[in-house]
Protein backbone atom coordinates (compact mmCIF):
# COMPACT_ATOMS: atom_id res chain seq x y z
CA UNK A 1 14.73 -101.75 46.11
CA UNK A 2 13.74 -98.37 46.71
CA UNK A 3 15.67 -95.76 44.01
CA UNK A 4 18.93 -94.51 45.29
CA UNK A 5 20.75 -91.46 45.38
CA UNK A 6 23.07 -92.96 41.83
CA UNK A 7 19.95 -94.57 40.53
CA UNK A 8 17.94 -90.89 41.14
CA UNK A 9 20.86 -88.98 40.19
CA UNK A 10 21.85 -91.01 36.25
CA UNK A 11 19.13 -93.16 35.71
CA UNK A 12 18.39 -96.40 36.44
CA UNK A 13 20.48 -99.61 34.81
CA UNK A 14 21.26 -102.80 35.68
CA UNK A 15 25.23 -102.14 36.53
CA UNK A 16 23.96 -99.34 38.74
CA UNK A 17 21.76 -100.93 40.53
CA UNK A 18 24.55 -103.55 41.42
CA UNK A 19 26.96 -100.90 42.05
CA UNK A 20 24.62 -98.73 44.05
CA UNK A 21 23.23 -101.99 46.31
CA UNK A 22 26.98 -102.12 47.25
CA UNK A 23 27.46 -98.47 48.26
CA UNK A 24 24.70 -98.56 50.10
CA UNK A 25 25.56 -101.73 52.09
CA UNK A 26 29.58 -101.29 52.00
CA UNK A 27 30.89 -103.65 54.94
CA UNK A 28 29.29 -107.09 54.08
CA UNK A 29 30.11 -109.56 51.83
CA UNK A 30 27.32 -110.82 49.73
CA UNK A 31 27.21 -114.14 47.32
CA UNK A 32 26.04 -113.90 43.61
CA UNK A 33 22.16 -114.73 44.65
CA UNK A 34 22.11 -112.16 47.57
CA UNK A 35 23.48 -109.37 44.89
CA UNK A 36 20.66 -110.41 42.22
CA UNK A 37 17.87 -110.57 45.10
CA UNK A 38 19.44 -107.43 46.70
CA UNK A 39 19.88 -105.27 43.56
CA UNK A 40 16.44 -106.76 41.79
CA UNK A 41 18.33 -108.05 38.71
CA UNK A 42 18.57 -111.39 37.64
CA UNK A 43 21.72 -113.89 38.35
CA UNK A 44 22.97 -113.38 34.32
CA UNK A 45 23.36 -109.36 35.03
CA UNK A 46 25.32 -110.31 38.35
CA UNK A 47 27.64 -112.39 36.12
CA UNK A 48 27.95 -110.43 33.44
CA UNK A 49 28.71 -107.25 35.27
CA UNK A 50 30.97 -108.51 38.31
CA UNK A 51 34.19 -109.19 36.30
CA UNK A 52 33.86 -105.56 34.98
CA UNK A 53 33.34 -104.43 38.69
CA UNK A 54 36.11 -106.36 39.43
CA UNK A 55 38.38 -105.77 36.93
CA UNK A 56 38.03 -102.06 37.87
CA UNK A 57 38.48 -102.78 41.46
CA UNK A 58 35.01 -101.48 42.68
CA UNK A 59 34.51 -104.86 44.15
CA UNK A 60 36.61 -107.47 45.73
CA UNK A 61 36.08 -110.84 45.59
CA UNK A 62 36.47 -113.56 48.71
CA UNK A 63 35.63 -117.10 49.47
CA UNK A 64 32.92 -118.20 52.24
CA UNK A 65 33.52 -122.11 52.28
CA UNK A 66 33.31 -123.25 48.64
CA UNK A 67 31.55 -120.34 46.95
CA UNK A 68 32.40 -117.20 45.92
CA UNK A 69 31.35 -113.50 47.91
CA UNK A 70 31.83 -110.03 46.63
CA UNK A 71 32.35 -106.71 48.90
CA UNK A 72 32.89 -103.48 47.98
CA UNK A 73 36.56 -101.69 47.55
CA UNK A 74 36.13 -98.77 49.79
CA UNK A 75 40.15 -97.99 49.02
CA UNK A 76 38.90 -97.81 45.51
CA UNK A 77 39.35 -94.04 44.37
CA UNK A 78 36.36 -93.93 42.37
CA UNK A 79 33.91 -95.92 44.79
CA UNK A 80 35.49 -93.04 47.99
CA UNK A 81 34.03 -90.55 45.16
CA UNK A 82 30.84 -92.35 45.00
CA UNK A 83 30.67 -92.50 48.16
CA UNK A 84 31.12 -88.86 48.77
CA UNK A 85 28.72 -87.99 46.07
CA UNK A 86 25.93 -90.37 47.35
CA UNK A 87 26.38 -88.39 51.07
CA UNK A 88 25.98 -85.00 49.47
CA UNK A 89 23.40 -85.32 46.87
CA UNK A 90 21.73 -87.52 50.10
CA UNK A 91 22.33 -83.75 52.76
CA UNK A 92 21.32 -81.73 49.70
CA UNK A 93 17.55 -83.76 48.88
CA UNK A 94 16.99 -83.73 52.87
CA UNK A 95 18.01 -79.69 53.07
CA UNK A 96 14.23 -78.43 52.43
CA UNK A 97 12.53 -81.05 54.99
CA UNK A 98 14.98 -79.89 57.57
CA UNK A 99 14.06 -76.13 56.69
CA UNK A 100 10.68 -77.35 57.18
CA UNK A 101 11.02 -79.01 60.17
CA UNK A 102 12.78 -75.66 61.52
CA UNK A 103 10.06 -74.02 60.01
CA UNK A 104 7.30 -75.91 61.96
CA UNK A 105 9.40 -75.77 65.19
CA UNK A 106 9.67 -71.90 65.49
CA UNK A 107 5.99 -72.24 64.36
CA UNK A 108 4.50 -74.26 67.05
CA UNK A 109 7.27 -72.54 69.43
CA UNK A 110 5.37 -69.34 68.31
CA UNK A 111 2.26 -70.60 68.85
CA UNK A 112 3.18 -72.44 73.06
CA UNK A 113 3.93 -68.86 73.50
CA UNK A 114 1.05 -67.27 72.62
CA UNK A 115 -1.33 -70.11 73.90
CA UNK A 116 0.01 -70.27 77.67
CA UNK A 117 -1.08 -66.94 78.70
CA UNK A 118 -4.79 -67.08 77.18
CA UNK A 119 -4.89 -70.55 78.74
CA UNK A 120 -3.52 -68.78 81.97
CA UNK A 121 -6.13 -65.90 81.60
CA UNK A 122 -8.75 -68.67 81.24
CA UNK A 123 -7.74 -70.64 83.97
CA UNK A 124 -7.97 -67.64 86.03
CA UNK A 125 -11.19 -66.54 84.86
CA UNK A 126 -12.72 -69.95 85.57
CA UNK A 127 -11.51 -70.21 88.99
CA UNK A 128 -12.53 -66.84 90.02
């Protein structure tokens, strides 16, 4: 799992990991081995931090046939903070590659201008 925005932003630990693999995948319902493979923690982590999650109402909890799946409360008031937080820090770290790319535009913009009229000159040269 590459490091997210939460994980970047505090410091990576096992409830965060959980809690940011469900932020980052917020409409589907996942089962307790699809959180630990997800979230690279082990099943015991899963169980010991899911009642918390729940209790708290981060997560909500639904049956798929017999077992048990877990989704994420996006009515929760905390989690639509999260959220929020995750999609700015996320605009904020992608801020200087955008200048850059802006950068490198105008740049090679700058540099079709210049180049068309020596290649034109050339071109003319050549042919003559």
């Amino acid at each position: 799992m590459d490091d997210s925005v939460l994980i970047r932003s505090f410091g990576d630990s096992v409830n965060l990991r959980i809690l940011s693999f469900f932020i980052e995948n917020p409409f589907d319902r996942y089962s307790i081995n699809q959180i630990s493979e997800f979230s690279e923690v082990s099943r015991n982590s899963v169980y010991k931090y899911l009642p918390t999650f729940l209790e708290k109402g981060y997560l909500q909890k639904e049956m798929k046939g017999e077992r048990d799946v877990f989704k994420l409360n996006q009515l929760n008031s905390i989690i639509k903070l999260l959220d929020r937080f995750v999609d700015n820090v996320g605009d904020i770290e992608l801020q200087p590659q955008l200048e850059e790319r802006k950068i490198k535009k105008k740049i090679g913009m700058g540099a079709t201008q210049i180049c068309r009229p020596i290649e034109q000159i050339a071109m003319s040269y050549g042919s003559a």
